[in-house]
PDB file of N, CA and C in Angstrom:
ATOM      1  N   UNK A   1       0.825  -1.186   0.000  1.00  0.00           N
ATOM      2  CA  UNK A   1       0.000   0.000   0.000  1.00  0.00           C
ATOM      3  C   UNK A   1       0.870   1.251   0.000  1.00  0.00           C
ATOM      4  N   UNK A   2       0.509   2.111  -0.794  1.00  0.00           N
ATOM      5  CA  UNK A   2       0.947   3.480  -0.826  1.00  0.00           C
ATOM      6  C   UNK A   2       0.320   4.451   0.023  1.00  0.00           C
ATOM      7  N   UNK A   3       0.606   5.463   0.808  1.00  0.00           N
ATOM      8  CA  UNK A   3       0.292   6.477   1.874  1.00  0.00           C
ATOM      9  C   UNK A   3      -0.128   7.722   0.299  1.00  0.00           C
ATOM     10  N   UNK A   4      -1.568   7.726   0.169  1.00  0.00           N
ATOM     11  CA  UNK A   4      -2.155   8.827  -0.511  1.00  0.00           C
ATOM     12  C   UNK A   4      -2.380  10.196   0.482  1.00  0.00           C
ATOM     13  N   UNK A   5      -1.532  11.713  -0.506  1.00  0.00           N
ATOM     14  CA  UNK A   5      -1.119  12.569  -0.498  1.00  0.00           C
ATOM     15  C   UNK A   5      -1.760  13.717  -0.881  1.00  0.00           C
ATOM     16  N   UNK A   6      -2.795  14.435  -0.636  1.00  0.00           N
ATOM     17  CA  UNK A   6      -4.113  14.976  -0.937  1.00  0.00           C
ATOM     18  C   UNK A   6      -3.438  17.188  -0.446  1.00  0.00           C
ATOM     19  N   UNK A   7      -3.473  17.784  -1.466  1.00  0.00           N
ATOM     20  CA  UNK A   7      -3.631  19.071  -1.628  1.00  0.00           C
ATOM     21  C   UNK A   7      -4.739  19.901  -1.562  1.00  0.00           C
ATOM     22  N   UNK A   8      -4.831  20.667  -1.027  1.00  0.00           N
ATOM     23  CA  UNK A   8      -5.969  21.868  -1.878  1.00  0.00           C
ATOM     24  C   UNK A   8      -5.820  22.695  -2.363  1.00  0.00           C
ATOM     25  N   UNK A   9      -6.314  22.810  -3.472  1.00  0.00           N
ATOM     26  CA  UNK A   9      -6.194  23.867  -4.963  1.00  0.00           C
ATOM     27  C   UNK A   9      -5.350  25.196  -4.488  1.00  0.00           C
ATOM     28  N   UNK A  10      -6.323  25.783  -3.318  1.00  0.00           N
ATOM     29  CA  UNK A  10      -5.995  27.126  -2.654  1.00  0.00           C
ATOM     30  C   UNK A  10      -4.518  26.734  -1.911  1.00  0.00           C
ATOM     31  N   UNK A  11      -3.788  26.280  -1.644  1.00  0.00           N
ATOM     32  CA  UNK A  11      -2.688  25.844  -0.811  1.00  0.00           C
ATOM     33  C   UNK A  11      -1.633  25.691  -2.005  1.00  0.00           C
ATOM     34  N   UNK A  12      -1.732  25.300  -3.374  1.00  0.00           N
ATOM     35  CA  UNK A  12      -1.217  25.440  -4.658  1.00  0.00           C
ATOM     36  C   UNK A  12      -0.708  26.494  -5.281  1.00  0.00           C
ATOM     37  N   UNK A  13      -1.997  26.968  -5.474  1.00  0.00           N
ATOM     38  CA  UNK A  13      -1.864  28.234  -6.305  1.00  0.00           C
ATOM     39  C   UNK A  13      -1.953  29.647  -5.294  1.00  0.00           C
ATOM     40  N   UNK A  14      -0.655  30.006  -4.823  1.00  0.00           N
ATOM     41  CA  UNK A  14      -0.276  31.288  -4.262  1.00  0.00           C
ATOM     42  C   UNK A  14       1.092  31.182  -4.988  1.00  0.00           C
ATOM     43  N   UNK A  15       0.940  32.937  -5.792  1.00  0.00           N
ATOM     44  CA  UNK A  15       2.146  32.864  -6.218  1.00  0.00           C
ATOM     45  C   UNK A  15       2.409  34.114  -5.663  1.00  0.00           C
ATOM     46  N   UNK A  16       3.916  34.400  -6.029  1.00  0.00           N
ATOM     47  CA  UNK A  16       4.808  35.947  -5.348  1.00  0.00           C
ATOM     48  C   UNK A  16       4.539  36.753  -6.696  1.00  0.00           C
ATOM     49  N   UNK A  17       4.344  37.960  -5.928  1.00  0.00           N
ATOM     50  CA  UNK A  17       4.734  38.833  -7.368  1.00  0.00           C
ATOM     51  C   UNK A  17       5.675  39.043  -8.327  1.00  0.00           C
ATOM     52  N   UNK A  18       5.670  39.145  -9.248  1.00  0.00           N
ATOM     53  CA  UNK A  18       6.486  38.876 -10.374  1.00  0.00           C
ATOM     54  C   UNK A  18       6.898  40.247 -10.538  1.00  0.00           C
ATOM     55  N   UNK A  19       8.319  40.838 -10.586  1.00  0.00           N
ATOM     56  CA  UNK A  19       8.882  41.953 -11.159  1.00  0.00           C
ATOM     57  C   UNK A  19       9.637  41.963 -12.439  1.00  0.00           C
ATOM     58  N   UNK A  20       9.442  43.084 -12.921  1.00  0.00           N
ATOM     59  CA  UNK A  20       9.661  43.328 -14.420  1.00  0.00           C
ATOM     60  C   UNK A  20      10.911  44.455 -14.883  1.00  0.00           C
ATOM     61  N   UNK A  21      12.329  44.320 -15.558  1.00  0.00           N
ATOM     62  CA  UNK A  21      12.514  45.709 -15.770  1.00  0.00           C
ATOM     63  C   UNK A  21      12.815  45.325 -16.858  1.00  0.00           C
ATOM     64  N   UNK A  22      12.680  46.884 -18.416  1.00  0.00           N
ATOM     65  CA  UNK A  22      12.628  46.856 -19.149  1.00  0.00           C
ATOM     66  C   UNK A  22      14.056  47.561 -19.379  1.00  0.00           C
ATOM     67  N   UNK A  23      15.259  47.192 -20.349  1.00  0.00           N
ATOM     68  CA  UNK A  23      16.097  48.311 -20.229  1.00  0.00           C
ATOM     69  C   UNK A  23      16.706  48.343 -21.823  1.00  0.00           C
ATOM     70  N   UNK A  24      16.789  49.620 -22.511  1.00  0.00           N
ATOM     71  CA  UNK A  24      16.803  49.399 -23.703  1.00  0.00           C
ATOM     72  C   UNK A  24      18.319  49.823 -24.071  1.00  0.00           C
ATOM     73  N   UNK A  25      19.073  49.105 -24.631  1.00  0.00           N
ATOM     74  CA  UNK A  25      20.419  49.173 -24.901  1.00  0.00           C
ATOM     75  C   UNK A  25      20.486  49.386 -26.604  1.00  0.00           C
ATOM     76  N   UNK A  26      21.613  50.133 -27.105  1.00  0.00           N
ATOM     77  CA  UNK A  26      21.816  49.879 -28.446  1.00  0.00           C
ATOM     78  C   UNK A  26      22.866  48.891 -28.721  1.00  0.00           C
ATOM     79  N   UNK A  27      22.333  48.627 -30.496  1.00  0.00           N
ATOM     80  CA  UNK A  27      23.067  47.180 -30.335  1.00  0.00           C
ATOM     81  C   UNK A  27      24.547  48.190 -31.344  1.00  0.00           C
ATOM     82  N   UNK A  28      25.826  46.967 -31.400  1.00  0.00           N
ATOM     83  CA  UNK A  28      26.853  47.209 -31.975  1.00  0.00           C
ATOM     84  C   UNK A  28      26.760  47.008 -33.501  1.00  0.00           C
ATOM     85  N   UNK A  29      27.427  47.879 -34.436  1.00  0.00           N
ATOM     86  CA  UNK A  29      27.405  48.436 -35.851  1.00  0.00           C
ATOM     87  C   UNK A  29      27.323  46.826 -36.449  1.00  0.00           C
ATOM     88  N   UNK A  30      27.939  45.592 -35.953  1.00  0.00           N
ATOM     89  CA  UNK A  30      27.730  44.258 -36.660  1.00  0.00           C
ATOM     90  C   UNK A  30      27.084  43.576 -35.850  1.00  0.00           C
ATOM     91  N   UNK A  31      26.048  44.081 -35.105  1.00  0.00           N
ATOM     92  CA  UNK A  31      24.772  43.092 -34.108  1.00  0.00           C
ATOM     93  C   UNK A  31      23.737  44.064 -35.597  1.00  0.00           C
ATOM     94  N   UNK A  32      23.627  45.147 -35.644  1.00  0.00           N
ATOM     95  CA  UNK A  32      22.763  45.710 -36.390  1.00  0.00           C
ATOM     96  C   UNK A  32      22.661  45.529 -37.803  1.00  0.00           C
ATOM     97  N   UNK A  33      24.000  45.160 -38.437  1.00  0.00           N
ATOM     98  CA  UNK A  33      24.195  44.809 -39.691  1.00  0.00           C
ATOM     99  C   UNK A  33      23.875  43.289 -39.883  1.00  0.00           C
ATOM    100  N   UNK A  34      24.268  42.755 -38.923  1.00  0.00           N
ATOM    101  CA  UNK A  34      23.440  40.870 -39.513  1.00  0.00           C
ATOM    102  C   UNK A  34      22.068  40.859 -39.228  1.00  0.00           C
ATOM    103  N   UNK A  35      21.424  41.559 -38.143  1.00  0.00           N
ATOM    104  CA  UNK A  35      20.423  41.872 -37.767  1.00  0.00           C
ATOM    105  C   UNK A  35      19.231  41.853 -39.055  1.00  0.00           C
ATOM    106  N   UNK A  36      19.294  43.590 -39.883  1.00  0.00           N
ATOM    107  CA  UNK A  36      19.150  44.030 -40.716  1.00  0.00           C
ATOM    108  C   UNK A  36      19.141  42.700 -41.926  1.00  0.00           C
ATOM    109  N   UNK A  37      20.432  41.899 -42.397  1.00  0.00           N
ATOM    110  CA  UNK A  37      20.675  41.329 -43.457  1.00  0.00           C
ATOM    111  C   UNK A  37      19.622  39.902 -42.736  1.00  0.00           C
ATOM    112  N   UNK A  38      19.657  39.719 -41.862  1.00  0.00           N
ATOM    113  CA  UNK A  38      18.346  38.455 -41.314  1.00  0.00           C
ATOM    114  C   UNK A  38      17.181  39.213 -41.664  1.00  0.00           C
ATOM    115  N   UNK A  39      16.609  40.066 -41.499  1.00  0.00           N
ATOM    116  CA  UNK A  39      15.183  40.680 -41.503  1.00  0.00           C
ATOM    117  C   UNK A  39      15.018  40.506 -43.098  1.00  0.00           C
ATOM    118  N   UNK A  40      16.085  41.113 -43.672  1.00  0.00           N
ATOM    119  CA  UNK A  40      15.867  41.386 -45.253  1.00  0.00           C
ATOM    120  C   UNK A  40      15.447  39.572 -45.628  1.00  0.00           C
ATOM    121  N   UNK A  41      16.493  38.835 -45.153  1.00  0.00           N
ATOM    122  CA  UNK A  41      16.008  37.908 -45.969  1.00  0.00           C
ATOM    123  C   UNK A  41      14.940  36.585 -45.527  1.00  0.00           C
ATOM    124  N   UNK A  42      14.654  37.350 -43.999  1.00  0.00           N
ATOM    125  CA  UNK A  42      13.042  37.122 -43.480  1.00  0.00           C
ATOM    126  C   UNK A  42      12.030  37.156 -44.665  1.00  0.00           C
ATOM    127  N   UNK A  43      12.316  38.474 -44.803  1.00  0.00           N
ATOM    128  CA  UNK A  43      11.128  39.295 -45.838  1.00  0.00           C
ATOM    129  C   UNK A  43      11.277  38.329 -46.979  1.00  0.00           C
ATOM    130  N   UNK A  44      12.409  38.317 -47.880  1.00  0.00           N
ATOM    131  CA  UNK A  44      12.544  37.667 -49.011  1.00  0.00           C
ATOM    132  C   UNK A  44      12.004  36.348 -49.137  1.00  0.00           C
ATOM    133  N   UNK A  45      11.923  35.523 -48.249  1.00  0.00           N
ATOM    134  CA  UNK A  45      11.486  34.093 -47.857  1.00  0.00           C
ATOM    135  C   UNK A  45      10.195  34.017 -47.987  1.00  0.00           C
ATOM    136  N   UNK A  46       9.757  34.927 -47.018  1.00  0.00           N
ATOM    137  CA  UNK A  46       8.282  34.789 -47.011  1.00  0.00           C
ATOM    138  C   UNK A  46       7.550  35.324 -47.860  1.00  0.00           C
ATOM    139  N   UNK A  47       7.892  36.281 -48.860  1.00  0.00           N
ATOM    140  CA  UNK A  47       7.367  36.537 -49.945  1.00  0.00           C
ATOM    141  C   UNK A  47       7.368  35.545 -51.302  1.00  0.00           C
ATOM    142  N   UNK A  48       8.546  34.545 -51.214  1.00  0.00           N
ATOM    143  CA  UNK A  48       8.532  33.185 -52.077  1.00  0.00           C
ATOM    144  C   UNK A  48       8.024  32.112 -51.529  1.00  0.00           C
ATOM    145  N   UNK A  49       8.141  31.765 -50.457  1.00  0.00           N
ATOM    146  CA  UNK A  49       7.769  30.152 -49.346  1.00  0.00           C
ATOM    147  C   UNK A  49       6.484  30.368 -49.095  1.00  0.00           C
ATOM    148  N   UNK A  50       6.121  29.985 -48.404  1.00  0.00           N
ATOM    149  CA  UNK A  50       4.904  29.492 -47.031  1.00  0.00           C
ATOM    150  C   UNK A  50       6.022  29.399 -46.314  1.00  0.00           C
ATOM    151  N   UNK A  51       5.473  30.261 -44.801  1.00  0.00           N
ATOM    152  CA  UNK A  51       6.338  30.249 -43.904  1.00  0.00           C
ATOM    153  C   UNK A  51       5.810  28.895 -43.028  1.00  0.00           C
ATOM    154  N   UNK A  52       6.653  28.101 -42.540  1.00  0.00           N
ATOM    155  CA  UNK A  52       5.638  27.339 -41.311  1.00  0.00           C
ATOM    156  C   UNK A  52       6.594  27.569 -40.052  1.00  0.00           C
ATOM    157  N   UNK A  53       5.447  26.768 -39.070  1.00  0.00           N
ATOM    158  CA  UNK A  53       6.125  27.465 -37.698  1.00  0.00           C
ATOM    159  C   UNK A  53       7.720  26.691 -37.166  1.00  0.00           C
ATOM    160  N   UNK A  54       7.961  25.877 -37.607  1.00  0.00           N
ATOM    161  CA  UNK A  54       9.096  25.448 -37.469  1.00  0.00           C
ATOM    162  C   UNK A  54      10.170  26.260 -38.194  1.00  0.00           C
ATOM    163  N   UNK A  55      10.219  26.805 -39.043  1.00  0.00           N
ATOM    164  CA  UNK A  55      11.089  27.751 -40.054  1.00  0.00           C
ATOM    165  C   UNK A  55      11.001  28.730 -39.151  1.00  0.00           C
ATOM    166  N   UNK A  56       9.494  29.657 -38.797  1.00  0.00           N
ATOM    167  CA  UNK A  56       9.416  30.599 -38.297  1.00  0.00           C
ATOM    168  C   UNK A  56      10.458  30.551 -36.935  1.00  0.00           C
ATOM    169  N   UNK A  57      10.154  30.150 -36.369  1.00  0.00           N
ATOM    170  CA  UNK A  57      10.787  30.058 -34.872  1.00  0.00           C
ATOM    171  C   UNK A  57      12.367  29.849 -34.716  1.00  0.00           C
ATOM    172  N   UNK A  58      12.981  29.028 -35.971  1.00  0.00           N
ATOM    173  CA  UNK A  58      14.577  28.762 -36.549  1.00  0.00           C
ATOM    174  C   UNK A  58      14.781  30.423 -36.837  1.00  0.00           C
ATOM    175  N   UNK A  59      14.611  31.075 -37.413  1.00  0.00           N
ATOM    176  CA  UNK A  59      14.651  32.539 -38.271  1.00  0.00           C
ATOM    177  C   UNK A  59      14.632  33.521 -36.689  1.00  0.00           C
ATOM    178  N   UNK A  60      13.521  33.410 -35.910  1.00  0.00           N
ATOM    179  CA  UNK A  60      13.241  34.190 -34.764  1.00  0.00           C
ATOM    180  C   UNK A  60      14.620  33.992 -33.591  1.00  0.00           C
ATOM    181  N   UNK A  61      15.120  32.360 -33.808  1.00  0.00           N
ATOM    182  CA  UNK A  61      16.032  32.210 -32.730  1.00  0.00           C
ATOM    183  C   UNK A  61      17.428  32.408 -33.606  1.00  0.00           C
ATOM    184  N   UNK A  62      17.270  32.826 -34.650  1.00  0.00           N
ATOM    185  CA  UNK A  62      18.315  33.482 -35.409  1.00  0.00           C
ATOM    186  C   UNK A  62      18.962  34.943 -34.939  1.00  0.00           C
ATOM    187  N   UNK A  63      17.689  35.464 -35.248  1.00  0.00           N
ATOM    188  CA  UNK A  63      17.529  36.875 -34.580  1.00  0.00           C
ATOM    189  C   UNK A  63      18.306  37.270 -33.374  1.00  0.00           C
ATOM    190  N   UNK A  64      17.358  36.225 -32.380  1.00  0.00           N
ATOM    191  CA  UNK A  64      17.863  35.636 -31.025  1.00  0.00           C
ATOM    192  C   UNK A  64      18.791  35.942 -30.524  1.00  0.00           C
ATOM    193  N   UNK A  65      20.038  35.125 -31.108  1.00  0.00           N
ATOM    194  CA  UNK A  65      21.200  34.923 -31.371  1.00  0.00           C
ATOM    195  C   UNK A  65      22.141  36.017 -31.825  1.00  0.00           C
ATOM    196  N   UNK A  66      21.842  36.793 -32.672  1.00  0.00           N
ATOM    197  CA  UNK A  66      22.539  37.983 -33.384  1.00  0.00           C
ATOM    198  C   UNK A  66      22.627  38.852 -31.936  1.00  0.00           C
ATOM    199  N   UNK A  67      21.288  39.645 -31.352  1.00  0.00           N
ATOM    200  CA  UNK A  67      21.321  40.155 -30.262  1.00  0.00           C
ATOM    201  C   UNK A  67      21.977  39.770 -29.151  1.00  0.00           C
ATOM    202  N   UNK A  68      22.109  38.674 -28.614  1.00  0.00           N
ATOM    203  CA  UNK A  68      22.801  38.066 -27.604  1.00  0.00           C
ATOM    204  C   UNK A  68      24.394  38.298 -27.897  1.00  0.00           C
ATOM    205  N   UNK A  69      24.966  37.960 -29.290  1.00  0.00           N
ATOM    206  CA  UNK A  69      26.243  38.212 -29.556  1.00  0.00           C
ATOM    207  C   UNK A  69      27.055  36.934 -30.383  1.00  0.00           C
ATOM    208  N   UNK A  70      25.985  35.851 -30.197  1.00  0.00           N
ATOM    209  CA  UNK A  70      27.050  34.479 -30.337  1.00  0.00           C
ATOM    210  C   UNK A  70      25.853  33.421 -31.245  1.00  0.00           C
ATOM    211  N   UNK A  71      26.187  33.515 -32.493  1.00  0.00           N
ATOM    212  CA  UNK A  71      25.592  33.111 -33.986  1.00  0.00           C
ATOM    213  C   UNK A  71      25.811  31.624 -34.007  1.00  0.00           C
ATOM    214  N   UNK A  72      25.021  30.746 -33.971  1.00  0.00           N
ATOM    215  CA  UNK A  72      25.486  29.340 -34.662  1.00  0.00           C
ATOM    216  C   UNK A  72      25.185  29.243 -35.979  1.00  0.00           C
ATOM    217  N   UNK A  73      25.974  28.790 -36.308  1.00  0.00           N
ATOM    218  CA  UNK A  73      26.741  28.570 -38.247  1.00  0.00           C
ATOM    219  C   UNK A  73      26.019  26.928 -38.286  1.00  0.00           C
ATOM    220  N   UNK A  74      24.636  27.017 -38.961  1.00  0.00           N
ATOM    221  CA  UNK A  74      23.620  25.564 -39.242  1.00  0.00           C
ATOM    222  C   UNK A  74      25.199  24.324 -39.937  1.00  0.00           C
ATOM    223  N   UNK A  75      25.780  24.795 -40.602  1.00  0.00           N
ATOM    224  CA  UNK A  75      26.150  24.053 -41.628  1.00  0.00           C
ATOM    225  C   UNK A  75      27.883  23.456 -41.173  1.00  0.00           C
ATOM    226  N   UNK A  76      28.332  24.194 -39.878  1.00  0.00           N
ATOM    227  CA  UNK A  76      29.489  23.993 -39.741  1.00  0.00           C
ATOM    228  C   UNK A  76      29.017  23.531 -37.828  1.00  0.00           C
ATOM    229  N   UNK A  77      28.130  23.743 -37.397  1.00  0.00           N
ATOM    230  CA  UNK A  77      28.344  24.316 -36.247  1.00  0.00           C
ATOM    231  C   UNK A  77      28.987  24.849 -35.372  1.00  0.00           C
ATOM    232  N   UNK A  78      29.617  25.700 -35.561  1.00  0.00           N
ATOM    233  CA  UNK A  78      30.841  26.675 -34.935  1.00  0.00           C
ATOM    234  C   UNK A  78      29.921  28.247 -34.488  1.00  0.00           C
ATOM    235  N   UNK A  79      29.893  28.182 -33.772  1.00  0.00           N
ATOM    236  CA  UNK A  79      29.581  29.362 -33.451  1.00  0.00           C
ATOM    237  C   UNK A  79      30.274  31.088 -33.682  1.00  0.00           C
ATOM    238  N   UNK A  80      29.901  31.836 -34.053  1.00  0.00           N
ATOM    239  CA  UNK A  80      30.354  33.170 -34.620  1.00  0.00           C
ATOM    240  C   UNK A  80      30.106  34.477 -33.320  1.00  0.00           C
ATOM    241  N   UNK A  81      30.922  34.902 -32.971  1.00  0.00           N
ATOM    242  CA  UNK A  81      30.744  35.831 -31.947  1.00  0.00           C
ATOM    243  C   UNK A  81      30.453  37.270 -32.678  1.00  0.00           C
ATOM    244  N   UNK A  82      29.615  37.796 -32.309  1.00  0.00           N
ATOM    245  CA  UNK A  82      29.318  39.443 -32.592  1.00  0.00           C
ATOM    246  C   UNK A  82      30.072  40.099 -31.184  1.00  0.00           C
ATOM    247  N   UNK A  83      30.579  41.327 -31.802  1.00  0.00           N
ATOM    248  CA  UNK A  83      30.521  42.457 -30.400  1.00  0.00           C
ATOM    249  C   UNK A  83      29.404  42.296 -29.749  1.00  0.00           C
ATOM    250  N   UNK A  84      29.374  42.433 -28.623  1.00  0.00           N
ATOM    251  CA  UNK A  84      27.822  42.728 -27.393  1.00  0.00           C
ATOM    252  C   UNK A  84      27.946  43.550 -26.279  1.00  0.00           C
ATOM    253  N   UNK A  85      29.120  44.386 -26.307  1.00  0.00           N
ATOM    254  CA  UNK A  85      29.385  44.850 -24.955  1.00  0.00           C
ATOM    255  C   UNK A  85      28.216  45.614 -24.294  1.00  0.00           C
ATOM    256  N   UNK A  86      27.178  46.687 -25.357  1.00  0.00           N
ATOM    257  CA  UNK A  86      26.122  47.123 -24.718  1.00  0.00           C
ATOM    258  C   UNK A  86      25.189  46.084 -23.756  1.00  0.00           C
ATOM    259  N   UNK A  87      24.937  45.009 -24.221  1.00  0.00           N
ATOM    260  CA  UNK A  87      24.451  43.867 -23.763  1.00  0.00           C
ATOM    261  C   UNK A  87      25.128  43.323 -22.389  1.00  0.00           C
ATOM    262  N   UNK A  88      26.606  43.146 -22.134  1.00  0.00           N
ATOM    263  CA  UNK A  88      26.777  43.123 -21.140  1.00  0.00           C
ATOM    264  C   UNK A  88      27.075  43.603 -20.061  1.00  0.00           C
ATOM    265  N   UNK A  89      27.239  44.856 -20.597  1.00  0.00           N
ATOM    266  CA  UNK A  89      26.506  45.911 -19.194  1.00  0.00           C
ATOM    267  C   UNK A  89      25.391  45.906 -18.668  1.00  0.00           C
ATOM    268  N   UNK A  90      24.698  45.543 -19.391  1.00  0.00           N
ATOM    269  CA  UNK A  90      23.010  45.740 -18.948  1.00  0.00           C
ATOM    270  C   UNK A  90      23.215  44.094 -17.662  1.00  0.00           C
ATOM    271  N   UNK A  91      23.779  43.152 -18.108  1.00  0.00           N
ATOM    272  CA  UNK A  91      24.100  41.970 -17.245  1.00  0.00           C
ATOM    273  C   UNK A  91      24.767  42.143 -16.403  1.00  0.00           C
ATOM    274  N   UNK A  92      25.882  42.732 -16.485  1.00  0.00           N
ATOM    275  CA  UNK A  92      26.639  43.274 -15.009  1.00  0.00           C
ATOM    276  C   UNK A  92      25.899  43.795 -14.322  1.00  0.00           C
ATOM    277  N   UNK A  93      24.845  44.558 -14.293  1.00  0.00           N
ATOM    278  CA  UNK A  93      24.428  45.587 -13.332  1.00  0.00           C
ATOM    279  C   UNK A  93      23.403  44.926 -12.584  1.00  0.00           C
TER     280      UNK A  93
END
């Protein structure tokens, strides 16, 4: 026999408040330039393809990636570093 283990809903669901900060950094002259050259050929795609959501979301964590600083290369997998220093100030602090 197993010792059954019984909750109530209300004893569950209390959560803490959730805080939010928004902080807007600019990105570096080659975070903005691959940036830019991803969007363009966002656009270009989806004006020839059907986008589906698996593509979509590959393209978005592309994006992703550019901003953060550190690019994975599909075809080599090696990763490509961008400048990010605005970015990691905002993390230091």
């Amino acid at each position: 026999m197993q010792p059954a283990v019984r909750y109530l809903k209300k004893d569950c669901l209390t959560f803490r408040r959730s805080s939010q900060s928004t902080s807007r950094r600019s990105w570096t002259k080659e975070q903005r330039t691959a940036y830019q050259a991803m969007h363009s050929f966002m656009v270009a795609d989806a004006a020839e393809h059907q986008i589906t959501a698996v593509n979509a979301a590959d393209q978005i964590g592309k994006l992703r990636q550019i901003l953060c600083g550190s690019v994975k290369d599909p075809e080599t997998d090696d990763y490509v570093v961008l400048p990010h220093e605005p970015r990691l100030e905002v993390l230091k602090k």
